[in-house]
C-alpha atoms as a PDB file:
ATOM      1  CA  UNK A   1      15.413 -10.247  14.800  1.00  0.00           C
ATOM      2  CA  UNK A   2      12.041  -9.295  16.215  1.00  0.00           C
ATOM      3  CA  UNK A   3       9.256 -12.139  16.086  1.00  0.00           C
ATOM      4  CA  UNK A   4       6.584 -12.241  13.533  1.00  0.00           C
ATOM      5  CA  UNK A   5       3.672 -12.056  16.832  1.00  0.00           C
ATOM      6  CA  UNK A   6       5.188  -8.738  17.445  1.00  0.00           C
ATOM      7  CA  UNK A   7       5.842  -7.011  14.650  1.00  0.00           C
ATOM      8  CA  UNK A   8       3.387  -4.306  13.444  1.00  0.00           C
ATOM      9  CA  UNK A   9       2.249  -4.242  10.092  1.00  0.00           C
ATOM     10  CA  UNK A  10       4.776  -1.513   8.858  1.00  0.00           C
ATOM     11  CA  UNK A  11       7.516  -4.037  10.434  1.00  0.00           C
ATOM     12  CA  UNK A  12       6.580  -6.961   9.092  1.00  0.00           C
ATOM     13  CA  UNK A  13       5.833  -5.669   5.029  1.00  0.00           C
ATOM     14  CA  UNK A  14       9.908  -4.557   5.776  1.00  0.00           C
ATOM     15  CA  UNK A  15      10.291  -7.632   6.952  1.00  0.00           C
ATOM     16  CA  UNK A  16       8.634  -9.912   3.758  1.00  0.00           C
ATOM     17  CA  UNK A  17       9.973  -6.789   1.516  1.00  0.00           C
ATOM     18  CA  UNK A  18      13.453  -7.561   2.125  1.00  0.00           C
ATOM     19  CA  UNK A  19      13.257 -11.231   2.162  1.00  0.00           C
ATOM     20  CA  UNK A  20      11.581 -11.191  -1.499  1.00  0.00           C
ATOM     21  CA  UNK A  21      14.122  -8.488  -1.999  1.00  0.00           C
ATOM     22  CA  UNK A  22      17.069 -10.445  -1.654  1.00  0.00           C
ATOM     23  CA  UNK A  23      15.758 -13.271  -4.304  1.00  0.00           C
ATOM     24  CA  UNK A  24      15.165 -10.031  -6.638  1.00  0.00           C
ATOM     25  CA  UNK A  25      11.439 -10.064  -5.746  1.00  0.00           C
ATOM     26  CA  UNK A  26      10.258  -6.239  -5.830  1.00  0.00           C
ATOM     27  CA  UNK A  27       7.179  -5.365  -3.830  1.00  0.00           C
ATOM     28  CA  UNK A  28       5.774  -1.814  -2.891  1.00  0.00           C
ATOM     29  CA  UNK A  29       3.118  -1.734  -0.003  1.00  0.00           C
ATOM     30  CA  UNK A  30      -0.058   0.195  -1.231  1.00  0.00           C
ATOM     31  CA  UNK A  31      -3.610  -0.134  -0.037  1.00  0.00           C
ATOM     32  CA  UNK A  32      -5.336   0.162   2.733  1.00  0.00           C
ATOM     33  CA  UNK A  33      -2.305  -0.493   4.720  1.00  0.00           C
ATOM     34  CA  UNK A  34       0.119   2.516   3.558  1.00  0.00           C
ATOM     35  CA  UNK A  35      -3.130   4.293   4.744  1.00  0.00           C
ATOM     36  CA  UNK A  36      -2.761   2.764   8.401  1.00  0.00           C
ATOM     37  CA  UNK A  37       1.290   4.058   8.285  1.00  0.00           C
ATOM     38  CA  UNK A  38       0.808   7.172   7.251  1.00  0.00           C
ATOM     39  CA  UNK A  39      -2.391   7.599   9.659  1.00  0.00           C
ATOM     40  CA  UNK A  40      -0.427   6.573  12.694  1.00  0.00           C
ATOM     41  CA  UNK A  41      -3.127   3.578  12.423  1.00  0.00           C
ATOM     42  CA  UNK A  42      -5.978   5.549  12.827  1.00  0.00           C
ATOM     43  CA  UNK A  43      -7.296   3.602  10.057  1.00  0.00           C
ATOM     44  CA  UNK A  44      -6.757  -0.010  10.549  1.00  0.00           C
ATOM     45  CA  UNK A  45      -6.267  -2.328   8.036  1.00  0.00           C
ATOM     46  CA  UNK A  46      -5.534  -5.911   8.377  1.00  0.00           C
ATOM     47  CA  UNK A  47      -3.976  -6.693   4.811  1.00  0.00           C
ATOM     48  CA  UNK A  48      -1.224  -5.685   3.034  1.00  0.00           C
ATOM     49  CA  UNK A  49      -1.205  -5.082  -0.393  1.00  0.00           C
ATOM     50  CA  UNK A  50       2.425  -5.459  -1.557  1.00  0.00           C
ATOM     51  CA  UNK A  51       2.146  -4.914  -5.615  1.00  0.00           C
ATOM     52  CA  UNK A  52       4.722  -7.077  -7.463  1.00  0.00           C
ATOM     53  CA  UNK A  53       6.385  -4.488  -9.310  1.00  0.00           C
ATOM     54  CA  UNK A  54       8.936  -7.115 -10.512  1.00  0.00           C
ATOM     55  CA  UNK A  55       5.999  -9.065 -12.172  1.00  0.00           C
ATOM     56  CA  UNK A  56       8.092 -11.871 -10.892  1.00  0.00           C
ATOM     57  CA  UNK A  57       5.910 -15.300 -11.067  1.00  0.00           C
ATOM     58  CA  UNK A  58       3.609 -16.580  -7.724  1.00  0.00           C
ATOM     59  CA  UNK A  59       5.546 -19.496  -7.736  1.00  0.00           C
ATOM     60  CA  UNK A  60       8.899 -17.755  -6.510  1.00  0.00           C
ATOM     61  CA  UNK A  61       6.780 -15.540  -4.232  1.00  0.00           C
ATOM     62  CA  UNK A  62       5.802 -18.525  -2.759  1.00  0.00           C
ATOM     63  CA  UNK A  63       8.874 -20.041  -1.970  1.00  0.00           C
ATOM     64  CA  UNK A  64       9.946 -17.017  -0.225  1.00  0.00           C
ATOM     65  CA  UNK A  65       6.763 -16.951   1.982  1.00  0.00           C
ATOM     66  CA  UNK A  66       6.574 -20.241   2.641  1.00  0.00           C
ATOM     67  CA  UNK A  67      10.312 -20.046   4.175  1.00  0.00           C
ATOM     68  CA  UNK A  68       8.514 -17.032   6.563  1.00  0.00           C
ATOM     69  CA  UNK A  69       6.334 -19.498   7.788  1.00  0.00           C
ATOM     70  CA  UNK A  70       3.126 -18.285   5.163  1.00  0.00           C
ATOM     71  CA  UNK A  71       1.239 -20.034   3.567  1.00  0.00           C
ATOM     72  CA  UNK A  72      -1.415 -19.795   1.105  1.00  0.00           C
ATOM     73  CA  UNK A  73      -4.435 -19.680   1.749  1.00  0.00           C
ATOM     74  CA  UNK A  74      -6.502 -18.525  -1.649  1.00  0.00           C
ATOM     75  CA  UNK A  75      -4.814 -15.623  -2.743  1.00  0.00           C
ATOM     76  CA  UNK A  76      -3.573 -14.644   0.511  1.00  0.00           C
ATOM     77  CA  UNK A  77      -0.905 -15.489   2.336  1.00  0.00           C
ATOM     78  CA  UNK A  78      -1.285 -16.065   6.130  1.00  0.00           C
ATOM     79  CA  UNK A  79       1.112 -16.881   8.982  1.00  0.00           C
ATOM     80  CA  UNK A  80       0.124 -18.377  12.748  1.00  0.00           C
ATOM     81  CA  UNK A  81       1.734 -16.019  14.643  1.00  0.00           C
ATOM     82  CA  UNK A  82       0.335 -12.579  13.013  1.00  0.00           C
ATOM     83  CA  UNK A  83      -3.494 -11.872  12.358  1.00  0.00           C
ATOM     84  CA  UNK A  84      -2.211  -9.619   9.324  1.00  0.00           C
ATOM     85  CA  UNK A  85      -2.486 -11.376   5.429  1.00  0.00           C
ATOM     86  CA  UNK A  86      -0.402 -10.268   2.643  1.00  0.00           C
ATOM     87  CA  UNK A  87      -2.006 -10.562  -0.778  1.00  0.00           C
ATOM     88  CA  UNK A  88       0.471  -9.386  -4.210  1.00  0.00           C
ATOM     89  CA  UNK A  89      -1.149  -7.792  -6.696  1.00  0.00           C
ATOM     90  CA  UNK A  90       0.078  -7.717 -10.077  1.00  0.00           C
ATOM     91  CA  UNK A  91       2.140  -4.377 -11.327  1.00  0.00           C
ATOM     92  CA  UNK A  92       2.236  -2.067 -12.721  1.00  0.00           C
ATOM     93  CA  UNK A  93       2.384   0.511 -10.116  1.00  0.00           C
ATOM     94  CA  UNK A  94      -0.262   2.919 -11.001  1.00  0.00           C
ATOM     95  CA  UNK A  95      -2.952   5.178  -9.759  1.00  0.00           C
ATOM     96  CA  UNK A  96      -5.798   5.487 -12.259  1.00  0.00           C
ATOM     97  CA  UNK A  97      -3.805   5.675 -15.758  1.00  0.00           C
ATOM     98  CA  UNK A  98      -0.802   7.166 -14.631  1.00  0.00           C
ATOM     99  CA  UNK A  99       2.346   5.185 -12.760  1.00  0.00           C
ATOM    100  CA  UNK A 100       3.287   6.211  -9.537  1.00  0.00           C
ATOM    101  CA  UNK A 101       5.807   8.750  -9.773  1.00  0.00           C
ATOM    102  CA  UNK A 102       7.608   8.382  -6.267  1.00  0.00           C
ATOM    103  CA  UNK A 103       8.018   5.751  -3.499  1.00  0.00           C
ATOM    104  CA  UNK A 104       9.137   6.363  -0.425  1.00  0.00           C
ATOM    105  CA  UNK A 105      11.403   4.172   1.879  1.00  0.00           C
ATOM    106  CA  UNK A 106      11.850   4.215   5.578  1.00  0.00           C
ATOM    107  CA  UNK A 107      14.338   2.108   7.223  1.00  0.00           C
ATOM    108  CA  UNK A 108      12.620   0.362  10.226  1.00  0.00           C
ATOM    109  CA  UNK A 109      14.265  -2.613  12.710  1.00  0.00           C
ATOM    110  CA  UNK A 110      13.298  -5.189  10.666  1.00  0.00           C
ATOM    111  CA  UNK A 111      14.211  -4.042   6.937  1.00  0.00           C
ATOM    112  CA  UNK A 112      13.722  -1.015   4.520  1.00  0.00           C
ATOM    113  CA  UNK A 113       9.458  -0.398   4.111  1.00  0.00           C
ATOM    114  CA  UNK A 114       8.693   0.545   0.450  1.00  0.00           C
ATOM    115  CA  UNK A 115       5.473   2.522   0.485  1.00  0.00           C
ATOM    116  CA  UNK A 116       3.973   4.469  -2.095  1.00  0.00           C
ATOM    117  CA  UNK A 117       4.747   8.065  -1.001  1.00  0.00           C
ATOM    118  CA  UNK A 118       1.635   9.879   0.366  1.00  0.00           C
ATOM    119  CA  UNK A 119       0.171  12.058  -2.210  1.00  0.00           C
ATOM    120  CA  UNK A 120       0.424   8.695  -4.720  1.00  0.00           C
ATOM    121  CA  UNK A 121      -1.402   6.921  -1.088  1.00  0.00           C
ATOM    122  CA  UNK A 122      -3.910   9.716  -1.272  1.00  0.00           C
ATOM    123  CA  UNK A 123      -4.409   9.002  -5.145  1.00  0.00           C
ATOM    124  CA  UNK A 124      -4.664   5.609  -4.908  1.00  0.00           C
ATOM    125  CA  UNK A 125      -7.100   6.035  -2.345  1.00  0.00           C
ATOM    126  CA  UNK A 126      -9.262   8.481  -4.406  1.00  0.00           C
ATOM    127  CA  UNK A 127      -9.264   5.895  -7.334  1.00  0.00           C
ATOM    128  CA  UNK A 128     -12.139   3.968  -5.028  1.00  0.00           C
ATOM    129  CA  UNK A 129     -14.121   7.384  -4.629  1.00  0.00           C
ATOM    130  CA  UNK A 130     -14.071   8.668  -8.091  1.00  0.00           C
ATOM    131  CA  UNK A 131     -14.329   5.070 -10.089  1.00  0.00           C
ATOM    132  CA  UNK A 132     -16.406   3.140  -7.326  1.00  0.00           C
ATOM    133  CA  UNK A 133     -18.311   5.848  -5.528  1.00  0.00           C
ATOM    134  CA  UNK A 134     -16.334   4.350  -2.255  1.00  0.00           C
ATOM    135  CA  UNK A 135     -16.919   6.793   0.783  1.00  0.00           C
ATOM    136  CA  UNK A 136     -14.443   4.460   2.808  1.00  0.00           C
ATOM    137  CA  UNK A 137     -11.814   5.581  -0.088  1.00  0.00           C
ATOM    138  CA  UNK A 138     -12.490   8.937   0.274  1.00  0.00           C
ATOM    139  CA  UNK A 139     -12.310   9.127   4.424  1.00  0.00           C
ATOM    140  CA  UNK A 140      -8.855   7.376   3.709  1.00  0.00           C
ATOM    141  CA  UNK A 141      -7.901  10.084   1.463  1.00  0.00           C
ATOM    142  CA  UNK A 142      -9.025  12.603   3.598  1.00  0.00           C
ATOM    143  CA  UNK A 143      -6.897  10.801   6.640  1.00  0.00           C
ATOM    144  CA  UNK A 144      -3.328  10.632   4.765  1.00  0.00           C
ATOM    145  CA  UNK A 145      -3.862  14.324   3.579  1.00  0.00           C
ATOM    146  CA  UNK A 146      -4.564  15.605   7.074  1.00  0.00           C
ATOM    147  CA  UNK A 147      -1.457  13.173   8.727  1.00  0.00           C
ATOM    148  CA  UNK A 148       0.800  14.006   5.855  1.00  0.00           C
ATOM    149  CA  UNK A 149       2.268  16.451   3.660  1.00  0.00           C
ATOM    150  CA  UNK A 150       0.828  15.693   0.308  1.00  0.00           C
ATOM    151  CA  UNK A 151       0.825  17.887  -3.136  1.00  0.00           C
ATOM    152  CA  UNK A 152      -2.889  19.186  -3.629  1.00  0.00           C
ATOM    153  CA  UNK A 153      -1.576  20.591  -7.190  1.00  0.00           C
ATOM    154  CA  UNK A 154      -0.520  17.573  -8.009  1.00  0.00           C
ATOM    155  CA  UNK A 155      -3.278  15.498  -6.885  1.00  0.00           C
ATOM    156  CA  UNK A 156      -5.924  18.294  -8.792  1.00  0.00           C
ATOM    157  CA  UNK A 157      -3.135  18.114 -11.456  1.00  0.00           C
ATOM    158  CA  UNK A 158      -4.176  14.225 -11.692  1.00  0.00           C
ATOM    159  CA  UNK A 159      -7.883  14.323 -11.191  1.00  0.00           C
ATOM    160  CA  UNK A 160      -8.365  16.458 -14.397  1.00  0.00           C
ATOM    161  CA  UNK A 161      -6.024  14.133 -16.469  1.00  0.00           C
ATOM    162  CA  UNK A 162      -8.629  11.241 -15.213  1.00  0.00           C
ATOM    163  CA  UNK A 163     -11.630  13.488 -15.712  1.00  0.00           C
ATOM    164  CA  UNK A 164     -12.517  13.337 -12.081  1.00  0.00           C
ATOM    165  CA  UNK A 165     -12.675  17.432 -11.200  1.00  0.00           C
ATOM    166  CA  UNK A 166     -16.088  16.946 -10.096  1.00  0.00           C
ATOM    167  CA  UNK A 167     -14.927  14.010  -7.526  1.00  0.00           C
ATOM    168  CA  UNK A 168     -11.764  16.267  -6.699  1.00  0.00           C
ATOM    169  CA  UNK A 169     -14.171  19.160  -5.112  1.00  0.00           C
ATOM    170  CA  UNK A 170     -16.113  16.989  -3.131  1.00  0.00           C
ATOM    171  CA  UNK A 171     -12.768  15.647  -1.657  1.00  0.00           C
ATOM    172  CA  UNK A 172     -11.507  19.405  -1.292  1.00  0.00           C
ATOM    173  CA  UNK A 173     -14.486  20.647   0.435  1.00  0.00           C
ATOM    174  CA  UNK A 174     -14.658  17.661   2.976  1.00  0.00           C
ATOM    175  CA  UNK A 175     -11.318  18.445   3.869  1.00  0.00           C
END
């Protein structure tokens, strides 16, 4: 198995995934950080957000990242060897009201990555722009929807159901 120091981040959230995994421990990565996989890391981001879908208690977490080699530091988790932190926000998996309808999985050297797929990235990312007014949100949007193939109906399909149609032109022009 491949060392901590050189994973990248897409190896290690397999990597923590499967571990929690196998003490029935569900995580998906979301964030900032399905934004740096699906942008080849053109956008860099330094935590991962892996949302406890199992709503399993902080406690177990824990245990399993403390047998990594984490530890907790506020509600982070850090480890010596990585300068990446892992923080697990509660479920459930949503983007503005709605759950997220698909995750993808890719199967990687050091476990199976669980990633929201990209148009639910590209949603999650617009939540920032259209409830925050977050530019940074919408640049990320704009990112995973020129890397990847996302659903534009479905993402216009979504921003009228949260009454963001305004918000949803301004992200269709930029692009």
């Amino acid at each position: 198995m491949k060392k901590i120091k050189n994973m990248s981040q897409a190896e290690l959230a397999a990597y923590v995934q499967d571990s929690l995994q196998a003490e029935g421990i569900q995580v998906v990565l979301s964030g900032g950080s399905a934004v740096s996989f699906y942008s080849s890391n053109k956008y860099v981001s330094k935590d991962l957000d892996l949302i406890n879908t199992s709503f399993s208690r902080r406690r177990k977490i824990k245990t399993v990242m403390e047998g990594l080699g984490f530890h907790e530091q506020g509600r982070y988790f850090i480890h010596s060897e990585t300068t990446f932190f892992i923080e697990f926000p509660d479920g459930p998996l949503s983007v503005g009201e709605e759950p997220v309808k698909e995750i993808s999985e890719f199967e990687l050297s050091t476990g199976t990555l669980r990633v929201l797929s990209p148009t639910d990235c590209v949603k999650d990312r617009l939540c920032a722009f259209y409830f925050w007014n977050d530019l940074q949100g919408l640049e990320q949007a704009i990112l995973v929807t020129k890397s990847q193939q996302v659903d534009l109906k479905e993402i216009k399909r979504w921003s009228k159901v949260e009454g963001k149609e305004k918000e949803f032109k301004a992200f269709t022009d930029k692009l």
